[in-house]
PDB file of N, CA and C in Angstrom:
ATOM      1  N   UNK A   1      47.312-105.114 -20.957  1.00  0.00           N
ATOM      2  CA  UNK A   1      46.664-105.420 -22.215  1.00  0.00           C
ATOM      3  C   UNK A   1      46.497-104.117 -22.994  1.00  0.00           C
ATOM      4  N   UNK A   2      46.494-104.036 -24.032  1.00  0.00           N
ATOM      5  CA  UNK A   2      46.168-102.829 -25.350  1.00  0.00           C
ATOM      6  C   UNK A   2      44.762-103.140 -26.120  1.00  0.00           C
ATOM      7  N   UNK A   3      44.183-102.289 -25.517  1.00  0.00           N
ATOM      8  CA  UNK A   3      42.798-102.227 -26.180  1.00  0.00           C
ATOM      9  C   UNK A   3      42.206-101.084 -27.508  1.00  0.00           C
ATOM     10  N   UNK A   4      41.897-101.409 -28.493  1.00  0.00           N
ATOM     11  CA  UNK A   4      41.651-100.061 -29.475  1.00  0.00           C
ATOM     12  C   UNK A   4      39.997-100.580 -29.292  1.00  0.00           C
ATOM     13  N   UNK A   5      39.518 -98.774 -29.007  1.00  0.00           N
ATOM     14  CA  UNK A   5      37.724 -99.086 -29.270  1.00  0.00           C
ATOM     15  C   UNK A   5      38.031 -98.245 -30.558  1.00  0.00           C
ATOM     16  N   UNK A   6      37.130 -98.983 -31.506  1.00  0.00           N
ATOM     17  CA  UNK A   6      36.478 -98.255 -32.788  1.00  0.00           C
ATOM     18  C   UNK A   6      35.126 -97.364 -32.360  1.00  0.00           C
ATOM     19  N   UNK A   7      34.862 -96.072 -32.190  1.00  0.00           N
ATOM     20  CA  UNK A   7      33.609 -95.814 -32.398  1.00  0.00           C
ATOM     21  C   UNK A   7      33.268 -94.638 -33.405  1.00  0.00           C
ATOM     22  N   UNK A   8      32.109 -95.459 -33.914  1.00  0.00           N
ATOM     23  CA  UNK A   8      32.097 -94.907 -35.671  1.00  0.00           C
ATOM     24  C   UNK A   8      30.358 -94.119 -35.606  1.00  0.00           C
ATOM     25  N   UNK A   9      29.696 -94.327 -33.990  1.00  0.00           N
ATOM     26  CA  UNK A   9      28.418 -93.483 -34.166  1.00  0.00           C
ATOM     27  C   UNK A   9      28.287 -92.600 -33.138  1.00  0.00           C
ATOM     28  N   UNK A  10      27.624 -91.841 -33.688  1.00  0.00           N
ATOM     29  CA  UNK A  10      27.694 -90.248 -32.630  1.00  0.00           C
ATOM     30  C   UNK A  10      26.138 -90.058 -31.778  1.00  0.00           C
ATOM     31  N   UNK A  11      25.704 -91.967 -31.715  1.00  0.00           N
ATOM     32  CA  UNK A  11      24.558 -92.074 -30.694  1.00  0.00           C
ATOM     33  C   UNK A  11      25.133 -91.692 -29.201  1.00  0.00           C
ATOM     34  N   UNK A  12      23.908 -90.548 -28.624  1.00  0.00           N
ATOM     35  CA  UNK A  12      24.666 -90.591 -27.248  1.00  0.00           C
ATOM     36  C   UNK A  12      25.132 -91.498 -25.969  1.00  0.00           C
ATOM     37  N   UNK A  13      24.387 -92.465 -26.115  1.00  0.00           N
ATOM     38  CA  UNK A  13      24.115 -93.551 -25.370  1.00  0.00           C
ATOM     39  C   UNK A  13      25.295 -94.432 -25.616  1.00  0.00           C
ATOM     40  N   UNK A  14      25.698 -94.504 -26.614  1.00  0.00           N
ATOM     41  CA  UNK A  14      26.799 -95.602 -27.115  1.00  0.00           C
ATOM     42  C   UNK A  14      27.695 -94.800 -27.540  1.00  0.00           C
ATOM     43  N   UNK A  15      28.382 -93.849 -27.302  1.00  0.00           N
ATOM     44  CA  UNK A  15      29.565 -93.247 -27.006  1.00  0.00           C
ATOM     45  C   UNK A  15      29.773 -93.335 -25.594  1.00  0.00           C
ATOM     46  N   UNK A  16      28.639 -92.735 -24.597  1.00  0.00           N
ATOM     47  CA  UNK A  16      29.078 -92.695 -23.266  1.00  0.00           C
ATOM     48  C   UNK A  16      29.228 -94.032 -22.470  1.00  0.00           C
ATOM     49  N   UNK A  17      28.750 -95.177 -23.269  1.00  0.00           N
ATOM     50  CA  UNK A  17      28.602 -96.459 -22.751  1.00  0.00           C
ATOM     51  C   UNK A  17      30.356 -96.762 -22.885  1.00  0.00           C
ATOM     52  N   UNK A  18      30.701 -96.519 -24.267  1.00  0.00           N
ATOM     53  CA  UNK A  18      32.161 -96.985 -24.877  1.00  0.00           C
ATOM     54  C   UNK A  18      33.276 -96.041 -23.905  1.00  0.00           C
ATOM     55  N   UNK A  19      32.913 -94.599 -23.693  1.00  0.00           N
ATOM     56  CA  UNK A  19      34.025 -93.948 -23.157  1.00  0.00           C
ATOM     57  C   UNK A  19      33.735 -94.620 -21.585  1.00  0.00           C
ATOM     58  N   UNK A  20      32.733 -94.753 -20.805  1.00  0.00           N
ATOM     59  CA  UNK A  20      32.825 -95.662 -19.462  1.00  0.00           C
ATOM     60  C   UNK A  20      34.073 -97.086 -19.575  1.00  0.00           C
ATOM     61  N   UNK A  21      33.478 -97.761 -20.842  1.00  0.00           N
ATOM     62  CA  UNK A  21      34.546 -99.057 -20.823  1.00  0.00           C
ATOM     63  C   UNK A  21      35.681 -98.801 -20.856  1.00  0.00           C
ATOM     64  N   UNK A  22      35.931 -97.613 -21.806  1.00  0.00           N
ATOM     65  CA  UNK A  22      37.584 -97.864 -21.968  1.00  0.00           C
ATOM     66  C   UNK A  22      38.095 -96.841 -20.588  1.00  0.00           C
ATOM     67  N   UNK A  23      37.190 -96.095 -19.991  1.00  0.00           N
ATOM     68  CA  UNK A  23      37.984 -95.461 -18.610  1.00  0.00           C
ATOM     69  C   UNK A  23      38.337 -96.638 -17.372  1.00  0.00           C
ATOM     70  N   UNK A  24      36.988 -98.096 -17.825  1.00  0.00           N
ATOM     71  CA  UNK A  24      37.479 -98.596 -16.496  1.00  0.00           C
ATOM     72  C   UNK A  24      38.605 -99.511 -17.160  1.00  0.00           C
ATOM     73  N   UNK A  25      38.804 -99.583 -18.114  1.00  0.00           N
ATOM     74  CA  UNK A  25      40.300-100.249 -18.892  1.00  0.00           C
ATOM     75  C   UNK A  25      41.460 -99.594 -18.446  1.00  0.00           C
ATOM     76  N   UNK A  26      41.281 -98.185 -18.526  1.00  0.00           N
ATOM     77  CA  UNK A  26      42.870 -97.543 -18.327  1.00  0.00           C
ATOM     78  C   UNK A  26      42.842 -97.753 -16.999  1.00  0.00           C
ATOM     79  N   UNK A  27      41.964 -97.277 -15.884  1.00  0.00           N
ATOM     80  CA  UNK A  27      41.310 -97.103 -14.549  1.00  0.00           C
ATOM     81  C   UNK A  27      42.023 -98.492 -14.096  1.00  0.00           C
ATOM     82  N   UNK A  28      42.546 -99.698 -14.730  1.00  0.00           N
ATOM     83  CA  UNK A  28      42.948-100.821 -13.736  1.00  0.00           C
ATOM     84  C   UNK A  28      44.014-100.937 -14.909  1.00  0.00           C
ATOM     85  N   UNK A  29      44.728-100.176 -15.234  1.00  0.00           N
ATOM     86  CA  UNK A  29      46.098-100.316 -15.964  1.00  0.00           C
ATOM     87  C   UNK A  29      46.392-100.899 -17.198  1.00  0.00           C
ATOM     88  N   UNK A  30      45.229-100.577 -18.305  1.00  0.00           N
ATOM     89  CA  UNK A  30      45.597-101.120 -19.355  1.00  0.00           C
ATOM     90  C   UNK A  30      45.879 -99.875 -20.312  1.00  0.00           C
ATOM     91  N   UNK A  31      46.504-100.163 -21.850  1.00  0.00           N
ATOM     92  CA  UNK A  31      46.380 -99.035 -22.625  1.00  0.00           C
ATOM     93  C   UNK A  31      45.604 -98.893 -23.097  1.00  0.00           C
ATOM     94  N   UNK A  32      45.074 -97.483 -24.060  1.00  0.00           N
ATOM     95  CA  UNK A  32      43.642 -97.780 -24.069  1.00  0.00           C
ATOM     96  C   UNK A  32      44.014 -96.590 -25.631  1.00  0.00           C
ATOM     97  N   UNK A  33      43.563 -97.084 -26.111  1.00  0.00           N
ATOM     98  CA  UNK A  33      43.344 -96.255 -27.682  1.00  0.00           C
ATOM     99  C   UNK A  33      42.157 -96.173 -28.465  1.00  0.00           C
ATOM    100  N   UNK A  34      41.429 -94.888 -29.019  1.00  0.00           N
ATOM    101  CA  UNK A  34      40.592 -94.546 -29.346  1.00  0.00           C
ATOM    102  C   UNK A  34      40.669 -94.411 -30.991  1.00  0.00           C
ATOM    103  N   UNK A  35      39.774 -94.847 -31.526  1.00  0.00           N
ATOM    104  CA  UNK A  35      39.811 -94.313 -33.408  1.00  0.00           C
ATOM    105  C   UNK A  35      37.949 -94.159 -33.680  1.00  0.00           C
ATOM    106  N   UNK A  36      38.038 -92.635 -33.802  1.00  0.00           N
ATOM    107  CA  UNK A  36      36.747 -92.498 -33.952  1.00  0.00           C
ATOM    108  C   UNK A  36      36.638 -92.425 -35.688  1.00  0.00           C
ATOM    109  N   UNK A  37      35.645 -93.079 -36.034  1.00  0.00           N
ATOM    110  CA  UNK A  37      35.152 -92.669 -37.833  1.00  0.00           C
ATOM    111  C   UNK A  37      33.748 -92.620 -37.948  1.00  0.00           C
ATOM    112  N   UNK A  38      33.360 -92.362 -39.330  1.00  0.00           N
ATOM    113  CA  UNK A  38      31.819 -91.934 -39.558  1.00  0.00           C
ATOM    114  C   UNK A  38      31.309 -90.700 -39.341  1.00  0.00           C
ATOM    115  N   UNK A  39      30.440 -91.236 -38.184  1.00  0.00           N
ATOM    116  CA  UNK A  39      29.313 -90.284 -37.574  1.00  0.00           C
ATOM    117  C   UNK A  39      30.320 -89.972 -36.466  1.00  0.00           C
ATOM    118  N   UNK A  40      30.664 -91.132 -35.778  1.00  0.00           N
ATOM    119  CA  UNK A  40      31.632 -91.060 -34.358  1.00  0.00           C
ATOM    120  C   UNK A  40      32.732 -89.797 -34.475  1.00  0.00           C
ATOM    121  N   UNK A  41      32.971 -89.583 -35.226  1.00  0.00           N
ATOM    122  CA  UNK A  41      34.141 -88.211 -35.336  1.00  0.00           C
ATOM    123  C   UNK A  41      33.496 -86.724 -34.577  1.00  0.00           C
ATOM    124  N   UNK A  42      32.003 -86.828 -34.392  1.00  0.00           N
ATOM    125  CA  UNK A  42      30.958 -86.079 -34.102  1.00  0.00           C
ATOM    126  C   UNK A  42      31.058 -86.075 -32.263  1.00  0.00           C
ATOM    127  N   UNK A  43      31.272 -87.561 -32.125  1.00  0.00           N
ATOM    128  CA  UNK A  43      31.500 -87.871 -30.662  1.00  0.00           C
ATOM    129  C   UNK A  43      32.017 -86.574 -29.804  1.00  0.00           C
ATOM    130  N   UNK A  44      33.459 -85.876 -30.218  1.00  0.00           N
ATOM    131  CA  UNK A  44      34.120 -84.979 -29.418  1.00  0.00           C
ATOM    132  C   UNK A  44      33.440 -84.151 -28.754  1.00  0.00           C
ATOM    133  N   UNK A  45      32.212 -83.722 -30.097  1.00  0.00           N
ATOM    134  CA  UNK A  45      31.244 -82.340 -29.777  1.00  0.00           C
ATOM    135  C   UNK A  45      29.975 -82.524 -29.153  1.00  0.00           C
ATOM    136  N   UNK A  46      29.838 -83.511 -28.635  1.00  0.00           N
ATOM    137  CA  UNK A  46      28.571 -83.930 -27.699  1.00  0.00           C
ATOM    138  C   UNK A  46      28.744 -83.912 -26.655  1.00  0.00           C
ATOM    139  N   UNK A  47      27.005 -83.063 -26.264  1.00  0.00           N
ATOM    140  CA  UNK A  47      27.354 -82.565 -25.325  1.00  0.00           C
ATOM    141  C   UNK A  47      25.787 -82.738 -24.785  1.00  0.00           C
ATOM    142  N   UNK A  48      25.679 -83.436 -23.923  1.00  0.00           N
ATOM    143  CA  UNK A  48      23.935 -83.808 -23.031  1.00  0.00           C
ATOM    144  C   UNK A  48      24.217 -83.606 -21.471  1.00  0.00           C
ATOM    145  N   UNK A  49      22.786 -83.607 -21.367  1.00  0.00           N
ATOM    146  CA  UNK A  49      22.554 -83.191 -19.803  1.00  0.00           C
ATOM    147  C   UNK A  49      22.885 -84.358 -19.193  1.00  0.00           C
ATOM    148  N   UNK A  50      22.089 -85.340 -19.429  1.00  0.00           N
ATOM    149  CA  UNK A  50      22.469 -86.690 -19.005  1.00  0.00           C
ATOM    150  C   UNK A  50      23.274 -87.386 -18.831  1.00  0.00           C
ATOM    151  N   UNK A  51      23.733 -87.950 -20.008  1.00  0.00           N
ATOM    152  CA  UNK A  51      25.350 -88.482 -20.346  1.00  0.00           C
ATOM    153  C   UNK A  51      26.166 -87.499 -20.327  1.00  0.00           C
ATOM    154  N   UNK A  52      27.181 -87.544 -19.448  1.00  0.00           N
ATOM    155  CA  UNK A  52      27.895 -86.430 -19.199  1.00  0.00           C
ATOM    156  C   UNK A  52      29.637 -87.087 -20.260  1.00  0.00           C
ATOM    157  N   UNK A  53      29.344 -86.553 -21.654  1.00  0.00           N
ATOM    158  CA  UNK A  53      30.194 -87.362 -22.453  1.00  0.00           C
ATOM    159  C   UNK A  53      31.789 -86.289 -21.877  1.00  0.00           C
ATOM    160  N   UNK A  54      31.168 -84.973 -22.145  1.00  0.00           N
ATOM    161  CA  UNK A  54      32.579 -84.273 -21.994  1.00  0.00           C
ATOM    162  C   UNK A  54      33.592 -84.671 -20.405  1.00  0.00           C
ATOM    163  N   UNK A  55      32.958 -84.619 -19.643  1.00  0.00           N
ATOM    164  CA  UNK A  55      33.461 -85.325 -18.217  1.00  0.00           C
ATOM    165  C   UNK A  55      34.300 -86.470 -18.534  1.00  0.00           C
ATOM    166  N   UNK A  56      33.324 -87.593 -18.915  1.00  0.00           N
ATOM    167  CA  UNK A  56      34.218 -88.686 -20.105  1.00  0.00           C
ATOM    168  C   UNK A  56      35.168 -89.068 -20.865  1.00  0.00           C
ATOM    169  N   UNK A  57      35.450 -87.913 -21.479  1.00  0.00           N
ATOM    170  CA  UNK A  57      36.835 -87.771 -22.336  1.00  0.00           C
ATOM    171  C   UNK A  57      37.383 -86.847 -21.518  1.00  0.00           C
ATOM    172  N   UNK A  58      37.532 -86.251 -20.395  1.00  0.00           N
ATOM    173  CA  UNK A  58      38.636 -85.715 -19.968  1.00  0.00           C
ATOM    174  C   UNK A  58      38.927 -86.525 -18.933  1.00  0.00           C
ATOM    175  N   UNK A  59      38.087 -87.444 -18.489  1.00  0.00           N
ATOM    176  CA  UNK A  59      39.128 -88.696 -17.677  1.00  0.00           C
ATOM    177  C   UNK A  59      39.539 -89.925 -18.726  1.00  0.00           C
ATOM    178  N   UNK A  60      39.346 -89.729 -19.890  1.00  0.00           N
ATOM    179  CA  UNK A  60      40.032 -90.634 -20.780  1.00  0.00           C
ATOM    180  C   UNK A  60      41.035 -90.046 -20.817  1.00  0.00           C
ATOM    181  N   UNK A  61      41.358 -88.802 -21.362  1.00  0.00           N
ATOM    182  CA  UNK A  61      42.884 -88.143 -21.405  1.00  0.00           C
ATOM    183  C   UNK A  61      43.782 -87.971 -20.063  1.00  0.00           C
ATOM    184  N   UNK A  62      42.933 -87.915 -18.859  1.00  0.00           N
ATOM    185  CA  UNK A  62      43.525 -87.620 -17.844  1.00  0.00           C
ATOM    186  C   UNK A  62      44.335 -88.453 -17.396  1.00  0.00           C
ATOM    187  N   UNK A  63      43.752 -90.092 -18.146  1.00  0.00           N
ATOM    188  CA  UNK A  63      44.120 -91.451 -17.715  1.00  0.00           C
ATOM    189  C   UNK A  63      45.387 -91.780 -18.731  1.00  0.00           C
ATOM    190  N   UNK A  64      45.392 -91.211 -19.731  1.00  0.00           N
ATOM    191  CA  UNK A  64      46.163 -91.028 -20.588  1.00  0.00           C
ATOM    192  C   UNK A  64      45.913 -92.011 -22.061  1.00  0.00           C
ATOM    193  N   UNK A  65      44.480 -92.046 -22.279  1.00  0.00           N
ATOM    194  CA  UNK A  65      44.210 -92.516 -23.264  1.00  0.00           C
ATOM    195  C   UNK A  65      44.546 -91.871 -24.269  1.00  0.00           C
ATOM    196  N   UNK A  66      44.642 -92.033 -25.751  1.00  0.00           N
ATOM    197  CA  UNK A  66      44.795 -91.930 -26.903  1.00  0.00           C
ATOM    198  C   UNK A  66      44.150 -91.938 -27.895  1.00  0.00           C
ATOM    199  N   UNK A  67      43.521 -90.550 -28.348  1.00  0.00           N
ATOM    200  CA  UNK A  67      42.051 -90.240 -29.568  1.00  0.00           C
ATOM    201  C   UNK A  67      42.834 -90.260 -30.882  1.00  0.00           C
ATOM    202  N   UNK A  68      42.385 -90.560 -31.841  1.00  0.00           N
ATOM    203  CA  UNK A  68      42.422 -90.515 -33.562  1.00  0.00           C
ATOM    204  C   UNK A  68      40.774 -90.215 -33.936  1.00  0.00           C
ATOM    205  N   UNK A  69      41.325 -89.063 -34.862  1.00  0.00           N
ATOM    206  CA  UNK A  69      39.671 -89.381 -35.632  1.00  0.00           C
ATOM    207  C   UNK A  69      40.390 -89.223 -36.980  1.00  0.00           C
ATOM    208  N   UNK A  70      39.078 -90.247 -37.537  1.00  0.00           N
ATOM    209  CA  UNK A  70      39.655 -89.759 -39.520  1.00  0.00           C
ATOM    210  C   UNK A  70      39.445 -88.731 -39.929  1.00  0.00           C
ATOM    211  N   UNK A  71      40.579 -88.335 -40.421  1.00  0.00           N
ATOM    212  CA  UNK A  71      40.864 -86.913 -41.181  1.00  0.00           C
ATOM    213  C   UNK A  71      39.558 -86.927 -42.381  1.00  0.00           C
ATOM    214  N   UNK A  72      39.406 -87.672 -42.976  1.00  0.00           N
ATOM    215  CA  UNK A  72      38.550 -88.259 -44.334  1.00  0.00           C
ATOM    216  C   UNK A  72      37.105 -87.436 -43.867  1.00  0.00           C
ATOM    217  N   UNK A  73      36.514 -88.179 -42.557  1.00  0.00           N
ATOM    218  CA  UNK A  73      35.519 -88.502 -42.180  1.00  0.00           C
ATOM    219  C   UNK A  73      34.859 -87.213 -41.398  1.00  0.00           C
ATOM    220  N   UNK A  74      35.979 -86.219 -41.225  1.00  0.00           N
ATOM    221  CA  UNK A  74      36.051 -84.848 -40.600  1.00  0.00           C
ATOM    222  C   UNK A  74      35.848 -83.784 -41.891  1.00  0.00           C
ATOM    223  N   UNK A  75      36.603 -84.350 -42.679  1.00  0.00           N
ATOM    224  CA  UNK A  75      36.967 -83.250 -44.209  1.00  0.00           C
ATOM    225  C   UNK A  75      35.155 -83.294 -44.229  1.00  0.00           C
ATOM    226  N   UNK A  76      34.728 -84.516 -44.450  1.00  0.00           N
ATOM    227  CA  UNK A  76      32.741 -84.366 -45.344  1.00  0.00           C
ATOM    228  C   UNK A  76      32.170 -83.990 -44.259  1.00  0.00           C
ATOM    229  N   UNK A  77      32.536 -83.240 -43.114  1.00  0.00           N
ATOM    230  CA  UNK A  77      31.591 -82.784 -41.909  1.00  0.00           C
ATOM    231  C   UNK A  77      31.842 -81.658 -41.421  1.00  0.00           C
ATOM    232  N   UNK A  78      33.206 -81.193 -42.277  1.00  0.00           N
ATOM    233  CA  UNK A  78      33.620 -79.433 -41.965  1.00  0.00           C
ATOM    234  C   UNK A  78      33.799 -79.610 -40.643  1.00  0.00           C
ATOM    235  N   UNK A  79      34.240 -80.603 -39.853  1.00  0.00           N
ATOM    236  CA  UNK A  79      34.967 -80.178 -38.852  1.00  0.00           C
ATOM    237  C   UNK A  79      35.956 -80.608 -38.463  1.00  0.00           C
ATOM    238  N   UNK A  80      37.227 -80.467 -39.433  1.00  0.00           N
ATOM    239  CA  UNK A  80      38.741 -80.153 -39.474  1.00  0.00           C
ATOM    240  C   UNK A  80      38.914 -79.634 -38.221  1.00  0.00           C
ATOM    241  N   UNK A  81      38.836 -78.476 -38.306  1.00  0.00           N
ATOM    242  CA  UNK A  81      38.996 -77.341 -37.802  1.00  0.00           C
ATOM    243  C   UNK A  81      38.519 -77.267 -36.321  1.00  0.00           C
ATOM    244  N   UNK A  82      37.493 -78.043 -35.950  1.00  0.00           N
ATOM    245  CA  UNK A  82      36.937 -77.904 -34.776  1.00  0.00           C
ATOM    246  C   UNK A  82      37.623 -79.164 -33.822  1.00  0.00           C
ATOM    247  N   UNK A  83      38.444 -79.768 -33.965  1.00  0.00           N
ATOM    248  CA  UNK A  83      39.027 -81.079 -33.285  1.00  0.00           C
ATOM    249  C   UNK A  83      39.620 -80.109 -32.394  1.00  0.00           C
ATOM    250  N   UNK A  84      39.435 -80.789 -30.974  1.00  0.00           N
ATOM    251  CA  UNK A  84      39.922 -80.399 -29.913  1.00  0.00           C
ATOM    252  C   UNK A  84      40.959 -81.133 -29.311  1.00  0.00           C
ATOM    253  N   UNK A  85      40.444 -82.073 -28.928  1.00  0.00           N
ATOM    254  CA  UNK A  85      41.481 -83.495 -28.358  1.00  0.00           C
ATOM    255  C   UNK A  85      41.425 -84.618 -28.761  1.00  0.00           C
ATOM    256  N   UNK A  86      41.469 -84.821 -30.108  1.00  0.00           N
ATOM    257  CA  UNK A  86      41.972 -86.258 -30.629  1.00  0.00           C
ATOM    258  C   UNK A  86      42.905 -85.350 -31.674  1.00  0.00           C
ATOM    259  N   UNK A  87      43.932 -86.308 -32.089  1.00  0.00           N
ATOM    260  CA  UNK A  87      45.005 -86.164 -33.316  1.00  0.00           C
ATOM    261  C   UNK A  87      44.399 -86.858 -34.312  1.00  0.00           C
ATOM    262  N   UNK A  88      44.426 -86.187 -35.761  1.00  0.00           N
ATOM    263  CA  UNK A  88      43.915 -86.436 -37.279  1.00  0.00           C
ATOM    264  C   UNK A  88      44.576 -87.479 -37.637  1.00  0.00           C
ATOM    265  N   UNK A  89      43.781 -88.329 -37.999  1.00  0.00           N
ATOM    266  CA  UNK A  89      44.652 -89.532 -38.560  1.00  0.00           C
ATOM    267  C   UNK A  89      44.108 -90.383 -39.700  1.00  0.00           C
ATOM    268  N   UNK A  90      44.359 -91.280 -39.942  1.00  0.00           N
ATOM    269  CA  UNK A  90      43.653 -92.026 -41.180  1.00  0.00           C
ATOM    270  C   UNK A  90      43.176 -93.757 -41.645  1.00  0.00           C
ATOM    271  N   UNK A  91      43.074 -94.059 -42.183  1.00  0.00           N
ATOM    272  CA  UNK A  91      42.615 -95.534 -42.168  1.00  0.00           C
ATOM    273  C   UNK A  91      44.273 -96.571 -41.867  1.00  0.00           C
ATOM    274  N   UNK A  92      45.270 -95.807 -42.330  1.00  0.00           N
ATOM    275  CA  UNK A  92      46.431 -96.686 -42.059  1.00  0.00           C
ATOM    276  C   UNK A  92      46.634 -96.560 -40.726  1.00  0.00           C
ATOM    277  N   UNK A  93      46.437 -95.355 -39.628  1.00  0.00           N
ATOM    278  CA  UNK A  93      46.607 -95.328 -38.393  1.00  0.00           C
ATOM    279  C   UNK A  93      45.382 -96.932 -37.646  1.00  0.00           C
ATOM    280  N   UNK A  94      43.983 -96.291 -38.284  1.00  0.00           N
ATOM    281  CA  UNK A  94      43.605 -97.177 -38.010  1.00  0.00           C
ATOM    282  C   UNK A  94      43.621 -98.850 -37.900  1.00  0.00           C
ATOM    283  N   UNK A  95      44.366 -99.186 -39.259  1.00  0.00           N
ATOM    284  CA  UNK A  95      44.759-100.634 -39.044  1.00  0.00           C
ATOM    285  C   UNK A  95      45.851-100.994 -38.306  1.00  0.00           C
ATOM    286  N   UNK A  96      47.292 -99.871 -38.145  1.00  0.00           N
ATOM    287  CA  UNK A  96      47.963-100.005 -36.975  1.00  0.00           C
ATOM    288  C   UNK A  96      47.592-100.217 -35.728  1.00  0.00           C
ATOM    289  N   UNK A  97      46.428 -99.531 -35.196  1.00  0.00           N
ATOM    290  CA  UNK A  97      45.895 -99.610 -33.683  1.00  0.00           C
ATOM    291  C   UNK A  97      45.226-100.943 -33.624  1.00  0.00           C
ATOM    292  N   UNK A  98      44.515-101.889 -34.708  1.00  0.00           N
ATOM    293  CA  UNK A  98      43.632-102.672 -35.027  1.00  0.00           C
ATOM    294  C   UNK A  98      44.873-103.959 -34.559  1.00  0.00           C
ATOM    295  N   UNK A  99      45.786-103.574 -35.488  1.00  0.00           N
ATOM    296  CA  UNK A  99      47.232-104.637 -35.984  1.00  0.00           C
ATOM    297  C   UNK A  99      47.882-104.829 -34.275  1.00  0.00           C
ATOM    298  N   UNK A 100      48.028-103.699 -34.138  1.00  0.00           N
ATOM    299  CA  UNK A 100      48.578-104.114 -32.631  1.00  0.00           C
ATOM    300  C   UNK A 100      48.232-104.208 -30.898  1.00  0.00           C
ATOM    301  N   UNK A 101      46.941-104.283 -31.275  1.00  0.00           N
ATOM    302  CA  UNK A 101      46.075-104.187 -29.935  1.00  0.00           C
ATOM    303  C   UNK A 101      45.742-105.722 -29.489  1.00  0.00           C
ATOM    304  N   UNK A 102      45.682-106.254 -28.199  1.00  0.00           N
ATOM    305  CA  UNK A 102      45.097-107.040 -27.904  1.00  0.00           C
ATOM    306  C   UNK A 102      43.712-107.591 -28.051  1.00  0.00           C
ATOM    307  N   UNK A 103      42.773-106.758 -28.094  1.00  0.00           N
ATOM    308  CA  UNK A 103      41.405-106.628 -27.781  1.00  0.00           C
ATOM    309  C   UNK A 103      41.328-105.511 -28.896  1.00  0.00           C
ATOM    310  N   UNK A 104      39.888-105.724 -29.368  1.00  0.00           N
ATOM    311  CA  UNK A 104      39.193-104.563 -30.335  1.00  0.00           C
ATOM    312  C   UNK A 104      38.060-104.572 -29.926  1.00  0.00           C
ATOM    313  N   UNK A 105      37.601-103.224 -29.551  1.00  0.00           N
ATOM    314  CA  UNK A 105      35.953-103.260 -29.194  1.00  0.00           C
ATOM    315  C   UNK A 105      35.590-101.987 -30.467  1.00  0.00           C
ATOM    316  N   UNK A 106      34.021-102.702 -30.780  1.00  0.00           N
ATOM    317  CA  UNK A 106      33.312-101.943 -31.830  1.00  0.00           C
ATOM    318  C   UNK A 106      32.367-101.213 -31.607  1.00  0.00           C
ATOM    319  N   UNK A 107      31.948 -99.878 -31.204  1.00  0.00           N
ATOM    320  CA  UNK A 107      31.125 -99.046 -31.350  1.00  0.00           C
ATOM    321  C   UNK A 107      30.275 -98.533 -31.906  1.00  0.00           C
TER     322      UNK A 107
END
């Protein structure tokens, strides 16, 4: 199955909830694609004692998931420049991942 999560808020709790789902998605063989917007573009750079988000996204990539954040949504937050591991992308990427996914989960 092809799953795209949308997550569009940079609450800690509900990023680390969303990056758990989509690890146990790839974790039993599905594809798994990420499109962060909003606040969520913020997601990459969080970083808590608790929720261990960064751990998170490196077994999303490890698994071989797939990050987008909006370029748009990065430009009004000055952090272009600071993207580490997702590729810049835009609302047409986004309706592609939307258009061809099985499943859409919302964040």
């Amino acid at each position: 199955m092809k799953v795209t999560a949308i997550i569009s808020t940079n609450e800690t709790e509900k990023v680390w909830n969303a990056l758990r789902l989509t690890n146990t998605f790839l974790g039993t063989g599905h594809e798994v694609s990420i499109f962060l917007m909003n606040s969520g573009v913020e997601a990459e750079f969080i970083d808590h004692e608790l929720f261990d988000i960064q751990k998170n996204w490196q077994i999303f990539l490890e698994r071989g998931g797939n990050i987008v954040s909006c370029g748009t949504c990065l430009q009004f937050r000055k952090l272009t420049d600071k993207v580490s591991i997702s590729k810049i992308g835009n609302l047409l990427d986004c309706a592609t991942m939307v258009e061809t996914a099985d499943k859409v989960l919302n964040f």
